[in-house]
N, C-alpha and C. Protein backbone atom coordinates (compact mmCIF):
# COMPACT_ATOMS: atom_id res chain seq x y z
N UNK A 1 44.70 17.22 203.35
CA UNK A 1 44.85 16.22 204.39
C UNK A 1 44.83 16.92 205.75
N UNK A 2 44.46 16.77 206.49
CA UNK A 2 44.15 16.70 207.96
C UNK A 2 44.91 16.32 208.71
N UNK A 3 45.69 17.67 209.70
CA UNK A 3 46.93 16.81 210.44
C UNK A 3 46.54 16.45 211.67
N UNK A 4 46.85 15.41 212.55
CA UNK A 4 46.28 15.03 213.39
C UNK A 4 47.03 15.44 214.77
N UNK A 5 46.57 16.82 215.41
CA UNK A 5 47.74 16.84 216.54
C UNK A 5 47.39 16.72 217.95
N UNK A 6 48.38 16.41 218.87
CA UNK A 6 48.67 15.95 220.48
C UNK A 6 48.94 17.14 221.19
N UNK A 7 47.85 17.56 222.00
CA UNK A 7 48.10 18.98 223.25
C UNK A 7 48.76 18.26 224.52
N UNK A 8 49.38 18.37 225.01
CA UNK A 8 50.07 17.88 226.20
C UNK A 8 50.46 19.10 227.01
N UNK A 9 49.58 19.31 228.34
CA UNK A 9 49.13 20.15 228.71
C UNK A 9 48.61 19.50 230.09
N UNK A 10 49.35 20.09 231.45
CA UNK A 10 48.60 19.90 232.33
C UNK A 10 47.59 21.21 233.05
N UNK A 11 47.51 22.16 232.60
CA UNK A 11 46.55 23.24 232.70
C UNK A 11 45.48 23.18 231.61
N UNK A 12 44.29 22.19 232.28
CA UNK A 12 43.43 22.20 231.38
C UNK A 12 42.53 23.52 230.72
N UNK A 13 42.45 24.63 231.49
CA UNK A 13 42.22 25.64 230.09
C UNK A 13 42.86 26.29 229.07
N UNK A 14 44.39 25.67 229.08
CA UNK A 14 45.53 25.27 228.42
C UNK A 14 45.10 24.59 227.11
N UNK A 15 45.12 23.29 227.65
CA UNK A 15 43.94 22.45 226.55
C UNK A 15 43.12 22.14 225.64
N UNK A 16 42.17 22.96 226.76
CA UNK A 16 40.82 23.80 225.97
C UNK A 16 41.17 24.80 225.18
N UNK A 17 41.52 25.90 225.35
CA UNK A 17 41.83 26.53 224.89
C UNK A 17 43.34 26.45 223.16
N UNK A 18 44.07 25.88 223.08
CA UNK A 18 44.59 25.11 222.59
C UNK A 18 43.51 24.40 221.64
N UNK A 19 43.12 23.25 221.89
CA UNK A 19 42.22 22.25 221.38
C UNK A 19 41.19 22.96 220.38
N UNK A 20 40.91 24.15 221.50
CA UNK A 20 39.60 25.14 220.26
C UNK A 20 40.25 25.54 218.72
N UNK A 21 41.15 26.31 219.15
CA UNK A 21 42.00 27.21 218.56
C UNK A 21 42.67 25.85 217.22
N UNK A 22 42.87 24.71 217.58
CA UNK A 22 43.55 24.27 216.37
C UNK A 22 42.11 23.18 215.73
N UNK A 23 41.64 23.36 216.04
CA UNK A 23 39.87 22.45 215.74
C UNK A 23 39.38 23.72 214.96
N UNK A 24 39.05 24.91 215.01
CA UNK A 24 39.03 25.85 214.33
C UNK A 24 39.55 25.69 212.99
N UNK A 25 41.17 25.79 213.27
CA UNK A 25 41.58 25.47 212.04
C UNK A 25 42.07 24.25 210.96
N UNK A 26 40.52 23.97 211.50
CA UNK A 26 40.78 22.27 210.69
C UNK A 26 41.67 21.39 211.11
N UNK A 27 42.78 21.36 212.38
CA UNK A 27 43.61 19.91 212.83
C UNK A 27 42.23 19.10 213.74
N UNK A 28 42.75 18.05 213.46
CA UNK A 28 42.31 17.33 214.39
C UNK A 28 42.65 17.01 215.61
N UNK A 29 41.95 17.15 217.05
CA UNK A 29 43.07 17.57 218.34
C UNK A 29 42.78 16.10 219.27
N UNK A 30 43.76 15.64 219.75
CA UNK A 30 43.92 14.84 221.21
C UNK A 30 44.25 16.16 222.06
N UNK A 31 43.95 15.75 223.36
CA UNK A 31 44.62 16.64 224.59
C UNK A 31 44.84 15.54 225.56
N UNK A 32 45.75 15.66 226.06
CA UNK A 32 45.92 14.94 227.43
C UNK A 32 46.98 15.67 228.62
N UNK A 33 46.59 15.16 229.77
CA UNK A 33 47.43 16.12 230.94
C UNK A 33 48.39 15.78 231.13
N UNK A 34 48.82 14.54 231.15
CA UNK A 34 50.19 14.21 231.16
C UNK A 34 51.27 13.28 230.39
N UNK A 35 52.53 13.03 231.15
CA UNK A 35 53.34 12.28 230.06
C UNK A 35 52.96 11.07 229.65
N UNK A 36 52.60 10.31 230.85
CA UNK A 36 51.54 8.89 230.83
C UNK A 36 50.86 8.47 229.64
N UNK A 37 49.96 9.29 229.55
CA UNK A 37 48.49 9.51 229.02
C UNK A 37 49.06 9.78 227.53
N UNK A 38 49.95 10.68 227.26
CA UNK A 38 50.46 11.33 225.92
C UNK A 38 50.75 9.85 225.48
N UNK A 39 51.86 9.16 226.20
CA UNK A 39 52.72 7.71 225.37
C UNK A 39 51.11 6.58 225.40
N UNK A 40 50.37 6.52 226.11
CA UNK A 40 49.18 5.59 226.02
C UNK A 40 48.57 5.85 224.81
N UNK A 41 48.10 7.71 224.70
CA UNK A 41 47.67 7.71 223.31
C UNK A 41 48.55 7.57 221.81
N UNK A 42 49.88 7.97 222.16
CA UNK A 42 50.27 7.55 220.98
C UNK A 42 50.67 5.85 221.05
N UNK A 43 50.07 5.78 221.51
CA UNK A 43 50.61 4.04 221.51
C UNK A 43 48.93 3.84 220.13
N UNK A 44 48.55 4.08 220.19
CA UNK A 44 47.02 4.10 219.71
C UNK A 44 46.90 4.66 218.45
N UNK A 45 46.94 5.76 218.36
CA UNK A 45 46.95 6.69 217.23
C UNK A 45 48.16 7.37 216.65
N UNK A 46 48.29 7.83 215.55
CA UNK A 46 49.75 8.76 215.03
C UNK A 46 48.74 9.80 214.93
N UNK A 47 50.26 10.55 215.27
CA UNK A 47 49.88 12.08 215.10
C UNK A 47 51.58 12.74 214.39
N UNK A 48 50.87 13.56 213.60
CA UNK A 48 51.33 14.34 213.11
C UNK A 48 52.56 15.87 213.98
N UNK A 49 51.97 15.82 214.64
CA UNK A 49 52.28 17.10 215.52
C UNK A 49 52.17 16.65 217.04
N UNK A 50 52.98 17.35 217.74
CA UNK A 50 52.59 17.39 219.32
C UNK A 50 53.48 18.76 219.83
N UNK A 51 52.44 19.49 220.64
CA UNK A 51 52.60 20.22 221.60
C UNK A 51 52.76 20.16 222.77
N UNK A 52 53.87 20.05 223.42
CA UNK A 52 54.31 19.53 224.81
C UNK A 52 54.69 20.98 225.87
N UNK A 53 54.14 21.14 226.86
CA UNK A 53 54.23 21.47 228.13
C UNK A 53 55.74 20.68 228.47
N UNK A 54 56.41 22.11 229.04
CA UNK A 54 57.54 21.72 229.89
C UNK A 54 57.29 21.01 231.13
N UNK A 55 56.92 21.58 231.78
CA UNK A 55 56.22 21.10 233.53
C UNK A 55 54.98 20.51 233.08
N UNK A 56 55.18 18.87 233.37
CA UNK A 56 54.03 18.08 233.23
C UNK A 56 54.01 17.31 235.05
N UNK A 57 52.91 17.35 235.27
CA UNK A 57 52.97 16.82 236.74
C UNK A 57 54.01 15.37 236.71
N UNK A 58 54.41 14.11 235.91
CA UNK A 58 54.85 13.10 236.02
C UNK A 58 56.34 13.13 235.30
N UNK A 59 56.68 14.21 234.46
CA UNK A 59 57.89 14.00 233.74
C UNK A 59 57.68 15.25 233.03
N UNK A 60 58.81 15.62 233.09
CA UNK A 60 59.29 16.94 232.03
C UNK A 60 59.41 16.76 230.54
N UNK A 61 58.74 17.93 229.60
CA UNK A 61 58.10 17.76 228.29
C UNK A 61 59.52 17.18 228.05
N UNK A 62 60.30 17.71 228.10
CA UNK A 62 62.05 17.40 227.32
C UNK A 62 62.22 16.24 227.58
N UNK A 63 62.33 15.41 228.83
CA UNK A 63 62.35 14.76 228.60
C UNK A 63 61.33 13.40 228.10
N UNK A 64 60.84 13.72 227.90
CA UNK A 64 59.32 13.08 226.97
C UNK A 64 60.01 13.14 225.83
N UNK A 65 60.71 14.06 225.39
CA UNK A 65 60.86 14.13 223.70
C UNK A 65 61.18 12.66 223.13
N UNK A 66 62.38 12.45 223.25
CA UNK A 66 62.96 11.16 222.96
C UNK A 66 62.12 9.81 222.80
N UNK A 67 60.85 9.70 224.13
CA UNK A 67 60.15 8.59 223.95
C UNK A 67 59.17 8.50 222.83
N UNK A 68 58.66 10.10 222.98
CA UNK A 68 57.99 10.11 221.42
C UNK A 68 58.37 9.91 220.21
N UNK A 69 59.63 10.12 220.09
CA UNK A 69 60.80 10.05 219.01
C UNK A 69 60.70 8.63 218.61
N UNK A 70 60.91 7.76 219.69
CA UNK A 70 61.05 6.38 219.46
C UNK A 70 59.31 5.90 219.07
N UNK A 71 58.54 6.47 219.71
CA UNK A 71 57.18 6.02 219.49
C UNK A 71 56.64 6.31 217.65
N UNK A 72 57.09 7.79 217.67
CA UNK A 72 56.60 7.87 216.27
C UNK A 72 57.28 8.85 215.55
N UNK A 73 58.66 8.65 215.11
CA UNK A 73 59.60 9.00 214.62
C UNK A 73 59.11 10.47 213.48
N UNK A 74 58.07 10.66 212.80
CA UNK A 74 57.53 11.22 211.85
C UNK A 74 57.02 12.74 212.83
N UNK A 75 56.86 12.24 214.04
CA UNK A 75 56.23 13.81 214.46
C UNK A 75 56.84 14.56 214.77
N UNK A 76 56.17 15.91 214.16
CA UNK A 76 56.87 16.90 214.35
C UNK A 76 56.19 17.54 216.19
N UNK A 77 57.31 17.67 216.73
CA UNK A 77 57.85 17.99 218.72
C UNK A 77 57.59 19.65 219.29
N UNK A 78 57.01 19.95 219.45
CA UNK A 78 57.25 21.47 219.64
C UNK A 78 56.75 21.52 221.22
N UNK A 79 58.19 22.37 221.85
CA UNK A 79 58.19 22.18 223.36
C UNK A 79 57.10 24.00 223.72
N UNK A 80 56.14 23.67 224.56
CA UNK A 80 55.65 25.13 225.01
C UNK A 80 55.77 25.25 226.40
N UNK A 81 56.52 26.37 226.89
CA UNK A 81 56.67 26.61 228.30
C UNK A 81 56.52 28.04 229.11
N UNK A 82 56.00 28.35 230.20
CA UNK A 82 56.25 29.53 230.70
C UNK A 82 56.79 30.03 231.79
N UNK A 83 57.63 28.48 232.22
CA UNK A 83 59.14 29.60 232.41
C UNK A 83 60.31 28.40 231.82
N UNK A 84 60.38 30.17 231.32
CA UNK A 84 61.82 29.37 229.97
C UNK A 84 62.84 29.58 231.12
N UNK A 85 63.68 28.89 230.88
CA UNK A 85 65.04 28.72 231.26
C UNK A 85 66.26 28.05 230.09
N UNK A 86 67.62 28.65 230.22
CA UNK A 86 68.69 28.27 229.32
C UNK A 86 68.53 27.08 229.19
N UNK A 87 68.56 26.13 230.55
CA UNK A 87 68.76 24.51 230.52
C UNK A 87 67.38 24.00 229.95
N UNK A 88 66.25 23.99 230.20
CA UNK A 88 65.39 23.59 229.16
C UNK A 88 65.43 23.85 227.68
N UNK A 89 65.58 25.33 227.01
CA UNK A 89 66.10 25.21 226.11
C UNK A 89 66.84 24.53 225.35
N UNK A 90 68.40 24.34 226.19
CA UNK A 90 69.57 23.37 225.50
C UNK A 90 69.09 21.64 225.72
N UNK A 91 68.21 21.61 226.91
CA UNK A 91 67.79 20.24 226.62
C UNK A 91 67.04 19.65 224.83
N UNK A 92 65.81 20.65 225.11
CA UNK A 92 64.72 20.84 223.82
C UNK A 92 65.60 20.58 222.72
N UNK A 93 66.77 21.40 222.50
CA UNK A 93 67.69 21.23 221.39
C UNK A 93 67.98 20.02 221.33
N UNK A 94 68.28 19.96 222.65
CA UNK A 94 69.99 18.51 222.77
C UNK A 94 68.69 17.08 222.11
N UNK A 95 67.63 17.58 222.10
CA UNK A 95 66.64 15.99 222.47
C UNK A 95 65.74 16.27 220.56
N UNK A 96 66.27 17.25 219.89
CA UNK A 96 65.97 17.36 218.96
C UNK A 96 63.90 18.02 218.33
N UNK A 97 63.89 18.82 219.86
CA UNK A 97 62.61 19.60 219.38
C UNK A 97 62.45 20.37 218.29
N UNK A 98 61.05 20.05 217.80
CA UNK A 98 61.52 20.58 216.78
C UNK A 98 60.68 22.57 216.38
N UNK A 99 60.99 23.17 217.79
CA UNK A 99 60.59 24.22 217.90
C UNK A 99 60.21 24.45 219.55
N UNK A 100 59.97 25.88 219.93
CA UNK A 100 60.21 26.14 221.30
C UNK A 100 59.70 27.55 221.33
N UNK A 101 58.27 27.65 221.69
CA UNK A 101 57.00 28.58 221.98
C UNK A 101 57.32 28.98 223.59
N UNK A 102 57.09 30.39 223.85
CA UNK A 102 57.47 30.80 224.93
C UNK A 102 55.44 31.30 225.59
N UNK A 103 55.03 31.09 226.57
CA UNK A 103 53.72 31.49 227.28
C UNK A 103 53.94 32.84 227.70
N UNK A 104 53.38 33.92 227.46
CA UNK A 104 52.07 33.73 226.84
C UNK A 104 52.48 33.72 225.60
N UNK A 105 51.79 33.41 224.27
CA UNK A 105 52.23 33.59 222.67
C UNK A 105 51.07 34.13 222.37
N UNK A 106 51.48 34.39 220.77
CA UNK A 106 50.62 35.09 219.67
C UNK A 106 49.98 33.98 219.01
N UNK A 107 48.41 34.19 218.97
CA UNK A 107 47.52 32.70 218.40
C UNK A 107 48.47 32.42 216.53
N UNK A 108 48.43 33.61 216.39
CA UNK A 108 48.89 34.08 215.07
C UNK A 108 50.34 33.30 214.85
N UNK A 109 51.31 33.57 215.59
CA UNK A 109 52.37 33.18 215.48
C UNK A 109 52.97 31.56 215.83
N UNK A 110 51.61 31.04 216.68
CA UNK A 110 51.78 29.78 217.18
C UNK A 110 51.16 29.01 215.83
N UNK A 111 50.11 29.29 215.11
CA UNK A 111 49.36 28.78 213.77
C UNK A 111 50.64 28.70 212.99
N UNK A 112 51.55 29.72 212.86
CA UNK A 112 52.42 29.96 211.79
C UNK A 112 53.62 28.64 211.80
N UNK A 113 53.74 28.59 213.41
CA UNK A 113 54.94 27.67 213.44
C UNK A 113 54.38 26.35 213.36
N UNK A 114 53.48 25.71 213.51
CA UNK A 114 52.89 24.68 213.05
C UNK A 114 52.60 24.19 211.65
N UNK A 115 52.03 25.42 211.15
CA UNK A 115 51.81 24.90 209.83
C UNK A 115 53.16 24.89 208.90
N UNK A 116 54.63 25.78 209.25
CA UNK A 116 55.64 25.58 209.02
C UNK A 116 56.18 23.95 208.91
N UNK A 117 56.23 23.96 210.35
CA UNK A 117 56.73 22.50 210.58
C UNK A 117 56.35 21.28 209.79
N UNK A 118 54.98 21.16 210.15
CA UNK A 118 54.10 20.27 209.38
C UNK A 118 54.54 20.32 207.74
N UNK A 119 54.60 21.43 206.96
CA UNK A 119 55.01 21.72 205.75
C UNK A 119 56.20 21.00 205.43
N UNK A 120 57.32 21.87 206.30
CA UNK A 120 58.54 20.94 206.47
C UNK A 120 58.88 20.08 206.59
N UNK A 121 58.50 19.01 207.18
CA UNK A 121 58.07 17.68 207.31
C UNK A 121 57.56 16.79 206.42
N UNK A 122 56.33 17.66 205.92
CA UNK A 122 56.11 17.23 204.59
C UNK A 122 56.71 17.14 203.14
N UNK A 123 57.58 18.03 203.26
CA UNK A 123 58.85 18.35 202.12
C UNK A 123 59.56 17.18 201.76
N UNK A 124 60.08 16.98 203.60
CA UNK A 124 61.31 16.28 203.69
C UNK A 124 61.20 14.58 203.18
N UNK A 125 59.66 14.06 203.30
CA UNK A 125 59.17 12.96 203.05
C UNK A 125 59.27 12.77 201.61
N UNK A 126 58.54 13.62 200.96
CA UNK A 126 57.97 13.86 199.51
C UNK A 126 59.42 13.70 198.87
N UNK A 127 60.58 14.44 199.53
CA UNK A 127 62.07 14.71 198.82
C UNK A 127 62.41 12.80 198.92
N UNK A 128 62.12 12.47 200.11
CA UNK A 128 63.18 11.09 200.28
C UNK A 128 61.97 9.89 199.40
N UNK A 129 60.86 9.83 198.90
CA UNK A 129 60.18 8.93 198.03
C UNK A 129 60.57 9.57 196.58
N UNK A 130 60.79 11.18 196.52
CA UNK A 130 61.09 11.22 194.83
C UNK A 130 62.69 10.52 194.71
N UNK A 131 63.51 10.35 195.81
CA UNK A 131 64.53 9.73 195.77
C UNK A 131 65.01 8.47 195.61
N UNK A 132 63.90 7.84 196.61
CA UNK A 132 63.64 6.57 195.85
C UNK A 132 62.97 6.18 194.70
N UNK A 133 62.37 6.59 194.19
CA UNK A 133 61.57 6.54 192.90
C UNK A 133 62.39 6.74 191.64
N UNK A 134 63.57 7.44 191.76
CA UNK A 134 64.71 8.02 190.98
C UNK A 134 65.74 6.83 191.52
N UNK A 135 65.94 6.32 192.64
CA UNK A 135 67.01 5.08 192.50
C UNK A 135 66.54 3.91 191.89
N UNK A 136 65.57 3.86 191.81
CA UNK A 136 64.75 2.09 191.31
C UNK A 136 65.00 2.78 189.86
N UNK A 137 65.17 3.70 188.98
CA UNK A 137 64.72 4.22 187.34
C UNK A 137 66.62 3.82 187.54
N UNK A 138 67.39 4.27 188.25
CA UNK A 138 68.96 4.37 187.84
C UNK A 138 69.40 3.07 187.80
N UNK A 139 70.67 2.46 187.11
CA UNK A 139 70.87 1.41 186.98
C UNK A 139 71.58 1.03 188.44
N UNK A 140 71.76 -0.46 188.28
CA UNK A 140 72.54 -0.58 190.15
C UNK A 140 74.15 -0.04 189.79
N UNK A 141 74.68 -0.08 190.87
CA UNK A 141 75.82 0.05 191.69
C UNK A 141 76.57 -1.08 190.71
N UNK A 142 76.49 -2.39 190.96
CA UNK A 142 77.51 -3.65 190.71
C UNK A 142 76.41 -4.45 189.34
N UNK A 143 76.86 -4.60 188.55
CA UNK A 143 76.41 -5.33 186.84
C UNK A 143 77.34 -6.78 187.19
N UNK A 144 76.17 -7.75 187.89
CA UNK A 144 77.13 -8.99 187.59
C UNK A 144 76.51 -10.15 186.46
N UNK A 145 77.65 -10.23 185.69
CA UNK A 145 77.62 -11.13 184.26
C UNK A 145 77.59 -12.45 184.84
N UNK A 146 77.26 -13.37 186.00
CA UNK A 146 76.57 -14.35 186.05
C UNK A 146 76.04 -14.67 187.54
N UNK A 147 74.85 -14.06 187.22
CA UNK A 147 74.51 -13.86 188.89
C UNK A 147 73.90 -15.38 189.78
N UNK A 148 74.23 -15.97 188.63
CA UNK A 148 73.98 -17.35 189.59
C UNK A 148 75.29 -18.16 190.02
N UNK A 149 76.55 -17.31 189.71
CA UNK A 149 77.53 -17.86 190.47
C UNK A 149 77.87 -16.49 191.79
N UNK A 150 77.42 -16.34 192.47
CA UNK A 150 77.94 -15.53 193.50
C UNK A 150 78.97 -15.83 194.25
């Protein structure tokens, strides 16, 4: 399967560059420059993944997190910035990113944490349907001997 991911990126050879690099390896890429544009496209499409820029010309990646959260609960968030600071960090945390790439990075090491996540993600799904699939086989909770008097 083919994960479908979001560059959010206002340095478009950022983008490009980005966009090549995961089209290469078989994702399928959106890019867009800002926070705007990011919530328009996911209003449209799901994605799997998104890569967010701290400093976006209209709103800060962090705080973007949350709206995406609400937009499409399933994606996995990964904040990229180059200049880190403590308080972005503890935001990224506080807002539940789900990873935090420092500029410049390793192509190598940025592939790694993606396909992690994505994996992970995928785990966590697969775990909560074999769970349901295993509660519908178990008997219920409450056995009532005449269920048409409630």
């Amino acid at each position: 399967m083919i994960a479908n991911i979001l560059v959010i990126d206002d340095d478009a050879q950022m983008r490009s560059m980005l966009s090549s690099i995961l089209q290469e390896e078989g994702y399928a890429v959106a890019a867009v420059e800002n926070g705007k544009k990011a919530l328009k496209t996911c209003e449209k499409t799901p994605f799997d993944l998104a890569l967010i820029d701290v400093d976006l010309p209209d709103i800060k990646g962090v705080e973007l997190l949350p709206q995406l959260k609400q937009m499409q609960p399933k994606m996995v968030k990964i904040i990229i910035t180059g200049n880190p600071s403590i308080d972005n960090a503890v935001k990224a945390v506080n807002e539940k990113s789900d990873g935090f790439i420092l500029k410049p990075f390793k192509v190598p090491e940025l592939l790694e944490m993606i396909r992690k996540r994505l994996e992970e993600k995928k785990n966590e799904y697969l775990q909560m349907f074999t769970e349901v699939e295993k509660a519908k086989k178990e008997k219920p909770i409450f056995n009532y001997s005449r269920p048409s008097h409630w």
